[in-house]
Structure formats: structure tokens, C-alpha cells
N, C-alpha and C. Protein backbone atom coordinates (compact mmCIF):
# COMPACT_ATOMS: atom_id res chain seq x y z
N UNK A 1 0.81 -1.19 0.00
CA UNK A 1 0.00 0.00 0.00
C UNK A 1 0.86 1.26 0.00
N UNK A 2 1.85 1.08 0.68
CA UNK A 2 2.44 2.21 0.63
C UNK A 2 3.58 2.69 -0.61
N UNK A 3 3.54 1.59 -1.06
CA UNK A 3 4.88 1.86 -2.84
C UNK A 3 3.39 2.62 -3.43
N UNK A 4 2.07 2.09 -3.58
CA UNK A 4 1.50 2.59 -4.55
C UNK A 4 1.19 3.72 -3.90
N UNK A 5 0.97 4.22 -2.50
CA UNK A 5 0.84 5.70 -2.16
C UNK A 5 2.03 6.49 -2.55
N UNK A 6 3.31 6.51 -3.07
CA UNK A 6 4.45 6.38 -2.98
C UNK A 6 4.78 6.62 -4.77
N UNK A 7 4.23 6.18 -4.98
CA UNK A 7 3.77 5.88 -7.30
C UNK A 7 2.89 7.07 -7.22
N UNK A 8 1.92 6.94 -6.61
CA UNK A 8 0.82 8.02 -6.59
C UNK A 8 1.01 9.32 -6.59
N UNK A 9 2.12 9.66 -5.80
CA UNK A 9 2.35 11.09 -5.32
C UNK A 9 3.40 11.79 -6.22
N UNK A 10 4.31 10.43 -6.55
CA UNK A 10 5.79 10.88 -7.24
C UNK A 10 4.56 11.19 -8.93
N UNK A 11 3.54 10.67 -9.44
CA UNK A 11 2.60 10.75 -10.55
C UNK A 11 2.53 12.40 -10.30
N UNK A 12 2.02 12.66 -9.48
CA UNK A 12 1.35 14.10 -9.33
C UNK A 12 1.71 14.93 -9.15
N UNK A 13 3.33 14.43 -8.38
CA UNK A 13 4.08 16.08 -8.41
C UNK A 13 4.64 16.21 -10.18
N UNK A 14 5.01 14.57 -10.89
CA UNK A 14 5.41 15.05 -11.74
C UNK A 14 4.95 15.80 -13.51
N UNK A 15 3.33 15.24 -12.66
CA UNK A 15 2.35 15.90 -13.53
C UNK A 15 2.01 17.32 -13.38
N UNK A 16 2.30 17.61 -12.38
CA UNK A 16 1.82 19.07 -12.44
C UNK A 16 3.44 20.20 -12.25
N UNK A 17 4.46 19.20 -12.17
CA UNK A 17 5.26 20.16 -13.31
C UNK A 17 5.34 20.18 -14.61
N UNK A 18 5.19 18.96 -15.10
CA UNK A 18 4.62 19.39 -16.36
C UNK A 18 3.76 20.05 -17.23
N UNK A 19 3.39 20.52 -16.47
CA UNK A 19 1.46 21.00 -16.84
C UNK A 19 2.06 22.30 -16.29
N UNK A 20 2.99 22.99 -15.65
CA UNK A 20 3.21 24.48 -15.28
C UNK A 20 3.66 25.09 -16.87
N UNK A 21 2.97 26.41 -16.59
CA UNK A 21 3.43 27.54 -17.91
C UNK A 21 4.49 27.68 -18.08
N UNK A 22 5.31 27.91 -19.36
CA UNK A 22 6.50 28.24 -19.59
C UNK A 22 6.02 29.64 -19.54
N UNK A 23 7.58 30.16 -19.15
CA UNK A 23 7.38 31.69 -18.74
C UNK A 23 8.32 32.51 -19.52
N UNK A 24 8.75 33.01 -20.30
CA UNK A 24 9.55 33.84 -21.63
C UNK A 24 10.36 35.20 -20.56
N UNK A 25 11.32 34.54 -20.39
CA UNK A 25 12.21 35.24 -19.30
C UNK A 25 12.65 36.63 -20.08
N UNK A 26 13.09 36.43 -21.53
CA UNK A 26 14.02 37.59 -22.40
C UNK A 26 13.72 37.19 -23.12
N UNK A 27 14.05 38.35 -24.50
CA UNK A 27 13.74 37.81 -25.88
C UNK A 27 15.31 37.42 -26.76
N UNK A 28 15.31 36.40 -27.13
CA UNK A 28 16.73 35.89 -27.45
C UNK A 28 16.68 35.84 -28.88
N UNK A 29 17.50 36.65 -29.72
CA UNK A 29 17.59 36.50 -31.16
C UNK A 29 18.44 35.67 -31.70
N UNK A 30 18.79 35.97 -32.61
CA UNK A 30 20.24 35.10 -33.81
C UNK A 30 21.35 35.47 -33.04
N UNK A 31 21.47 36.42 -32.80
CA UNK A 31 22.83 37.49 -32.14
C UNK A 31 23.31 36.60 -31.23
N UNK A 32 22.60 36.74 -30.02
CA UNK A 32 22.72 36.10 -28.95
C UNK A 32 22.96 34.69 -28.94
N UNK A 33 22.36 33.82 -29.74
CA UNK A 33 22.61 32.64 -29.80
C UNK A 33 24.00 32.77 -30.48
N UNK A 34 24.46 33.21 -31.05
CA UNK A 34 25.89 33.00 -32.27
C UNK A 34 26.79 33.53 -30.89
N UNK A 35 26.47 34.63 -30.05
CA UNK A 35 27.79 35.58 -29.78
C UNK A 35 27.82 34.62 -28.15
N UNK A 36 26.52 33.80 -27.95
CA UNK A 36 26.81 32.16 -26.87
C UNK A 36 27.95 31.26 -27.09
N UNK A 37 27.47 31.04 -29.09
CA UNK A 37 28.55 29.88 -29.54
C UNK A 37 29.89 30.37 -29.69
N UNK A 38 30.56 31.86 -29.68
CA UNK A 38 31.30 32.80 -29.78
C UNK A 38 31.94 32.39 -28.76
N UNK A 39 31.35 32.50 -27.94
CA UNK A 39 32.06 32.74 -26.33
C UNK A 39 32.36 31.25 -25.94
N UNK A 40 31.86 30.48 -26.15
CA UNK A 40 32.43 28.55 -26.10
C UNK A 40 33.78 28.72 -27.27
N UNK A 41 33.56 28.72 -28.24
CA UNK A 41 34.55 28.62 -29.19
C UNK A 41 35.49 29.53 -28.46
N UNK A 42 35.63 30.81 -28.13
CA UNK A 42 36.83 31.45 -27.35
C UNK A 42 37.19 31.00 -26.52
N UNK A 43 36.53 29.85 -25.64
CA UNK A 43 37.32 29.26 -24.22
C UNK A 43 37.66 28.18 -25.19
N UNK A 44 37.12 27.06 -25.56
CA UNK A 44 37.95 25.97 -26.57
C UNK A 44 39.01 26.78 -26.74
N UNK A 45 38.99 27.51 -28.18
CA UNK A 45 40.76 28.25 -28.58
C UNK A 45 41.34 27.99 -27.32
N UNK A 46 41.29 29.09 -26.65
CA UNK A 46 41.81 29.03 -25.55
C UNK A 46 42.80 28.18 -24.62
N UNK A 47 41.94 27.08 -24.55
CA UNK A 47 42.57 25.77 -23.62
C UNK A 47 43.27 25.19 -24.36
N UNK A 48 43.06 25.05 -25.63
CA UNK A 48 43.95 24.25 -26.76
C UNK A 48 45.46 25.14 -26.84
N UNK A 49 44.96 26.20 -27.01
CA UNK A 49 46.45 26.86 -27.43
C UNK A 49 46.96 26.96 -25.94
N UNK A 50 46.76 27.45 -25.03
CA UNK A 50 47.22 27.25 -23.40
C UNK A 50 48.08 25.87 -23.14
N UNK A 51 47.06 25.17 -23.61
CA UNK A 51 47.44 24.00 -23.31
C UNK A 51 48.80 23.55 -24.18
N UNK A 52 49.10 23.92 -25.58
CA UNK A 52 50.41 24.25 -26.58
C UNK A 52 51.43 24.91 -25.91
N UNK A 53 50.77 26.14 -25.95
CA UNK A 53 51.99 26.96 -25.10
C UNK A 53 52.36 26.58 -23.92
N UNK A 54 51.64 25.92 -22.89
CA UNK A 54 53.06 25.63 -21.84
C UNK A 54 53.48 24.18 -22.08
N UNK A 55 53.30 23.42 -22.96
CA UNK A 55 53.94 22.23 -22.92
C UNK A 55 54.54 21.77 -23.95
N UNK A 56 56.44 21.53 -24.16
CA UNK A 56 56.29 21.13 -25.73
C UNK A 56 56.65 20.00 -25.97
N UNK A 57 56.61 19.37 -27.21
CA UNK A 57 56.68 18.05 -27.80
C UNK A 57 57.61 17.23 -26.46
N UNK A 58 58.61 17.88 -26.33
CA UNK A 58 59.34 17.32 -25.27
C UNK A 58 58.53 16.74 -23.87
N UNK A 59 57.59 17.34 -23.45
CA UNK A 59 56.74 17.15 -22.25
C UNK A 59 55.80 15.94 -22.64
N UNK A 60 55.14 16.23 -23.61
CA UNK A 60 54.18 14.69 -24.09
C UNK A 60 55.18 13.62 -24.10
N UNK A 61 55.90 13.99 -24.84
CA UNK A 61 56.68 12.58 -25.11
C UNK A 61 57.54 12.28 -23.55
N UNK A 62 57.66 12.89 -22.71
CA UNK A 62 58.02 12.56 -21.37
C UNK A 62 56.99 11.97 -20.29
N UNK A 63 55.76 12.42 -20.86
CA UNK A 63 54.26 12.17 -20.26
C UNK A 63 53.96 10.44 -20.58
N UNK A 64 54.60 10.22 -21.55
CA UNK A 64 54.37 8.98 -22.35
C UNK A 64 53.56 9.12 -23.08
N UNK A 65 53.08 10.11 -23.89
CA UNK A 65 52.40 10.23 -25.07
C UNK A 65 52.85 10.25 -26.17
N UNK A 66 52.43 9.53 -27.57
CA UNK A 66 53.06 9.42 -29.05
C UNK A 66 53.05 10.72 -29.67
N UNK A 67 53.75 10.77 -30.61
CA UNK A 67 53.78 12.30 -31.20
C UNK A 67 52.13 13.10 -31.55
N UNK A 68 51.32 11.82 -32.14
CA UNK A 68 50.19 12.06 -32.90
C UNK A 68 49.54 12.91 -31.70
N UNK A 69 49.32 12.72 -30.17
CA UNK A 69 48.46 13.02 -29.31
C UNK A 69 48.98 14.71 -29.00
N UNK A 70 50.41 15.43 -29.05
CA UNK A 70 49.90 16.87 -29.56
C UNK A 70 49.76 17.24 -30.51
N UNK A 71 50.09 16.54 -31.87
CA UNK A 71 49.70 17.23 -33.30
C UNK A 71 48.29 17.28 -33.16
N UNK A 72 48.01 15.76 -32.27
CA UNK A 72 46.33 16.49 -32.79
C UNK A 72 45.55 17.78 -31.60
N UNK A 73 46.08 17.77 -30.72
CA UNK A 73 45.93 18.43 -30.31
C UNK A 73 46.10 19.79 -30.52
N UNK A 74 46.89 20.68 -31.94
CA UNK A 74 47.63 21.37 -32.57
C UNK A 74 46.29 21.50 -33.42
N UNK A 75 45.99 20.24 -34.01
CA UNK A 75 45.20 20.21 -34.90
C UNK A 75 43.74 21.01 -34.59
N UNK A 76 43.16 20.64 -33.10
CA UNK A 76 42.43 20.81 -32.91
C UNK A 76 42.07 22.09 -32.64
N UNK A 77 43.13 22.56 -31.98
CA UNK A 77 43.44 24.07 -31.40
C UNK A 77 43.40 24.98 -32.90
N UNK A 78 44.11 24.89 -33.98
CA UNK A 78 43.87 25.17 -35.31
C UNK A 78 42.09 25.38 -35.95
N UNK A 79 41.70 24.70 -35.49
CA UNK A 79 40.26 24.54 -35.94
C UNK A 79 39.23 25.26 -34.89
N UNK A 80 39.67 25.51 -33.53
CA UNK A 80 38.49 26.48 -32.69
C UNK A 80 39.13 27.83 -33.40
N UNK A 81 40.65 27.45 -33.68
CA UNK A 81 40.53 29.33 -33.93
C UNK A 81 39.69 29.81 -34.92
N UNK A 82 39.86 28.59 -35.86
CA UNK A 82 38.95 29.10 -36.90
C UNK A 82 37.36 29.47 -36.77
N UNK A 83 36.96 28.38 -36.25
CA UNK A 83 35.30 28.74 -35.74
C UNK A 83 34.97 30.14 -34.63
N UNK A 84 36.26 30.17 -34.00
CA UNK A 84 36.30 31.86 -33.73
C UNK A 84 36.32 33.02 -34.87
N UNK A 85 36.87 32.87 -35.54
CA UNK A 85 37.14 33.98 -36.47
C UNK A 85 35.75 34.00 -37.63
N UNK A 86 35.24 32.60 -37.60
CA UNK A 86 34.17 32.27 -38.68
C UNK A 86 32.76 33.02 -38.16
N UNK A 87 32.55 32.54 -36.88
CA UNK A 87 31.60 32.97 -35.70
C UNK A 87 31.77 34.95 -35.91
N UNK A 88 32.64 35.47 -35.87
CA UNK A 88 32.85 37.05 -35.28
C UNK A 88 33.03 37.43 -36.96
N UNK A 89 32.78 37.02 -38.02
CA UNK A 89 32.99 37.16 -39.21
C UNK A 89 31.26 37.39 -39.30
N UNK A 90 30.51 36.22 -39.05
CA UNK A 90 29.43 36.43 -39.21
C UNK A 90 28.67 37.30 -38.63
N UNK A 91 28.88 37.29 -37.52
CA UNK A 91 28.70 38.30 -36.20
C UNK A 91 28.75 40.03 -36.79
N UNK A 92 29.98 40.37 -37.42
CA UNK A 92 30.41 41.51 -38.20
C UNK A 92 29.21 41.24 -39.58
N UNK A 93 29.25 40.59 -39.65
CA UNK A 93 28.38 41.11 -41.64
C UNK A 93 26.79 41.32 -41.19
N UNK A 94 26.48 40.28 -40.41
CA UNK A 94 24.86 40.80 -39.47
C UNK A 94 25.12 42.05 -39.42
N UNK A 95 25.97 43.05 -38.75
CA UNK A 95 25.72 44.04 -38.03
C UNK A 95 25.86 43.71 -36.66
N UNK A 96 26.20 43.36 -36.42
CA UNK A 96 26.54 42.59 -34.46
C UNK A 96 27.70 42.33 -34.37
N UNK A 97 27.72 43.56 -32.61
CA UNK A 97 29.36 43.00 -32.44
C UNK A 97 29.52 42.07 -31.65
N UNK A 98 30.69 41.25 -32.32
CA UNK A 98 31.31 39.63 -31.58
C UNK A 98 31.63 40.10 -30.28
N UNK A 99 30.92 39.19 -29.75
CA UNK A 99 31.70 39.04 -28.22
C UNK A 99 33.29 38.48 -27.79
N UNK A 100 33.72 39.94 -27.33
CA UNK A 100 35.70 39.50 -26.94
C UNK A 100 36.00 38.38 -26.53
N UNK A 101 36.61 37.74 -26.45
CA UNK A 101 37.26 36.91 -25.66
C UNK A 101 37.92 37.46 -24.10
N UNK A 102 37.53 36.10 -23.14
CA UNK A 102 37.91 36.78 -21.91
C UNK A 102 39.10 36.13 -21.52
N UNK A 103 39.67 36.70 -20.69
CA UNK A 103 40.92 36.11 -20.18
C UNK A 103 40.96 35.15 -19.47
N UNK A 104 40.81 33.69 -19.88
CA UNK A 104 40.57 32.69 -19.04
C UNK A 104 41.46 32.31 -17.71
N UNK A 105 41.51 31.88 -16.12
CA UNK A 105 42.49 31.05 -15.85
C UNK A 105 42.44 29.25 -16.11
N UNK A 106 43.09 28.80 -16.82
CA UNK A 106 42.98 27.39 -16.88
C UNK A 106 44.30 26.68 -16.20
N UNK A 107 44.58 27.56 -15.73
CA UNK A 107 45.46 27.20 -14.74
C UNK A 107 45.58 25.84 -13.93
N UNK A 108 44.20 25.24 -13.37
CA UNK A 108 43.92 24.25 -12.71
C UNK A 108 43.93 22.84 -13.74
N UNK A 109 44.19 22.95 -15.05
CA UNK A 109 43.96 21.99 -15.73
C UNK A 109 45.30 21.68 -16.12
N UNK A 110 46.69 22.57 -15.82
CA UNK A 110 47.95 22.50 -16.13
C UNK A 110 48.74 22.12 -15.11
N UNK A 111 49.52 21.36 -15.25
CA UNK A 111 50.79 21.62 -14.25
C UNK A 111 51.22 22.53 -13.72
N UNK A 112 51.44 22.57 -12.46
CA UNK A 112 52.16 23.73 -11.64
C UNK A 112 54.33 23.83 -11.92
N UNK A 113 54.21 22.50 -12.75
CA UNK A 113 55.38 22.47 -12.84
C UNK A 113 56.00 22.24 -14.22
N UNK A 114 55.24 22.53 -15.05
CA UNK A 114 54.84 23.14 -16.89
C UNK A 114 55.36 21.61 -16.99
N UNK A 115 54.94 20.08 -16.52
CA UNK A 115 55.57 19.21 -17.29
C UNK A 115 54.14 18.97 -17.31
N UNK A 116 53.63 17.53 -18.10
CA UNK A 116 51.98 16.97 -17.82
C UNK A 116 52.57 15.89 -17.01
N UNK A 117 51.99 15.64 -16.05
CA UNK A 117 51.99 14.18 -14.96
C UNK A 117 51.18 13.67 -14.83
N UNK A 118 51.27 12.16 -14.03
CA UNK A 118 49.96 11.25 -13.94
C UNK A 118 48.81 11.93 -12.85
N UNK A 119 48.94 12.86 -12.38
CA UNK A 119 48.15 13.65 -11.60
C UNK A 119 47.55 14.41 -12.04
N UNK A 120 48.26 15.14 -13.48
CA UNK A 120 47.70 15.88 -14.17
C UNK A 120 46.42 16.29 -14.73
N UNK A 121 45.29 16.93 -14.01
CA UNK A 121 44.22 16.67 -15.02
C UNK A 121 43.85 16.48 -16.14
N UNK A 122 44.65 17.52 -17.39
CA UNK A 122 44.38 17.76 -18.24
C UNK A 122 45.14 17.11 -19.54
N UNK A 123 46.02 15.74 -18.56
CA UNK A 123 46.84 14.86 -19.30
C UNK A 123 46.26 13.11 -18.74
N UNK A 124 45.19 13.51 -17.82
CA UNK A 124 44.84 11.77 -17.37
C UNK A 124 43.37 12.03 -17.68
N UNK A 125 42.69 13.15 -18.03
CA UNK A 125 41.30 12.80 -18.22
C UNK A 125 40.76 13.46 -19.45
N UNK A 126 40.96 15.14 -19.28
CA UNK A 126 40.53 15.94 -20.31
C UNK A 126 40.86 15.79 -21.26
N UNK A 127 42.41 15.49 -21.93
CA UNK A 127 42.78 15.98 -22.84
C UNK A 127 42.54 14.55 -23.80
N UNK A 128 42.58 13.49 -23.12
CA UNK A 128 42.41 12.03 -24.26
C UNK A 128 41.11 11.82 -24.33
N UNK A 129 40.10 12.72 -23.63
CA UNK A 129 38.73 12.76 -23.94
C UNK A 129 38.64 13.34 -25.20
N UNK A 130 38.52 14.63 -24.98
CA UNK A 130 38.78 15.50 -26.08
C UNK A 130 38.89 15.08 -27.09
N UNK A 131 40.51 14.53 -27.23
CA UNK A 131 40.91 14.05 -28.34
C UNK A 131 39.98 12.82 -29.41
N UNK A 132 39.43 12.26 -28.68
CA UNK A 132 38.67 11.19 -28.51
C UNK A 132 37.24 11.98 -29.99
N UNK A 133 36.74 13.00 -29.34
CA UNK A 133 35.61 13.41 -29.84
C UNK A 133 35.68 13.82 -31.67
């Protein structure tokens, strides 16, 4: 008796959030949606090239990584810049200005000691994810 009092209730709270009004907080155009995808694509760049600049071929390959895992990583970093510049290209011919890029810290995803280690976040989880996609 009590699972189905229990079914019953979990039914009704989740029916009557469903059944609540959507409520139109702001009005969101093209702009806004592009100068959203703007601002992702500027933190991507970002971490990719960050992630270049403090570590070089020498560090992967000390990390125990094969050459391919920073080219592509090179590779990849190559290609947000572009969807940055593609994004704030379009952004400019609309008539809308691109949203800057901010000064990220990604600090926490690097070594404190510019090598990548097995502790490393951004060399034991993020970065062979990534790569992955």
C-alpha cells in the first residue's frame, strides 16, 4: 500500500510540473545565440592553445604520449581558432558586435610544474577525452 501511495504522489508532483506555464524570461535573437557559440569557441581556442603553449613536444613525449596526441591536439586548437574567427565574421556582416574573448584562468587543468603528470588533469582525463571526440 504504501509503494502505490508512494507511485501516486511521485505521478502528481510530476504531472503538475509538467502541466506548469512556460514563462519567456528575455527575448533571445540570432545574435545572442551566435555571440553564446562565440564565447564557447573562445574558451575551446583558448585551452587548446594554453594548453600548446606551456607544454612542448618534449613534455608529451616525457608524459608517455606518441607524437600524434599533440599534433592532434595542434590540430584541434587550429580549428576552434577558426570557428572563432568564422563565428565574429558572421557576427560583423549581421551588423553585431562579436563578443571578446575573456581572459581565461585554466590554470587548474595545467601543471604547476609546466611538465603533464599522472596527476595531471588535463593529461589523465581531459585531454584524451577531447581528443577522442
Amino acid at each position: 500500500m504504501r509503494f502505490s501511495t508512494a507511485i501516486f504522489a511521485a505521478v502528481a508532483l510530476a504531472s503538475s510540473s509538467i502541466a506548469s506555464p512556460v514563462v519567456k524570461k528575455a527575448d533571445v535573437n540570432d545574435g545572442d545565440v551566435l555571440n553564446y557559440a562565440l564565447t564557447l569557441e573562445h574558451l575551446e581556442a583558448a585551452f587548446y592553445s594554453g594548453a600548446l603553449e606551456q607544454f612542448s613536444a618534449e613534455d608529451f613525449t616525457a608524459a608517455g604520449y606518441p607524437d600524434w596526441v599533440r599534433n592532434r591536439a595542434a590540430q584541434i586548437s587550429a580549428h576552434e581558432t577558426s570557428h572563432v574567427e568564422f563565428l565574429s565574421g558572421a557576427l560583423d556582416a549581421a551588423g553585431i558586435t562579436p563578443t571578446a574573448a575573456c581572459t581565461y584562468e585554466l590554470y587548474v587543468f595545467f601543471s604547476s610544474t609546466r611538465r603533464p603528470t599522472s596527476s595531471n588533469v588535463l593529461f589523465t582525463a581531459v585531454l584524451p577525452t577531447l581528443l577522442a571526440l
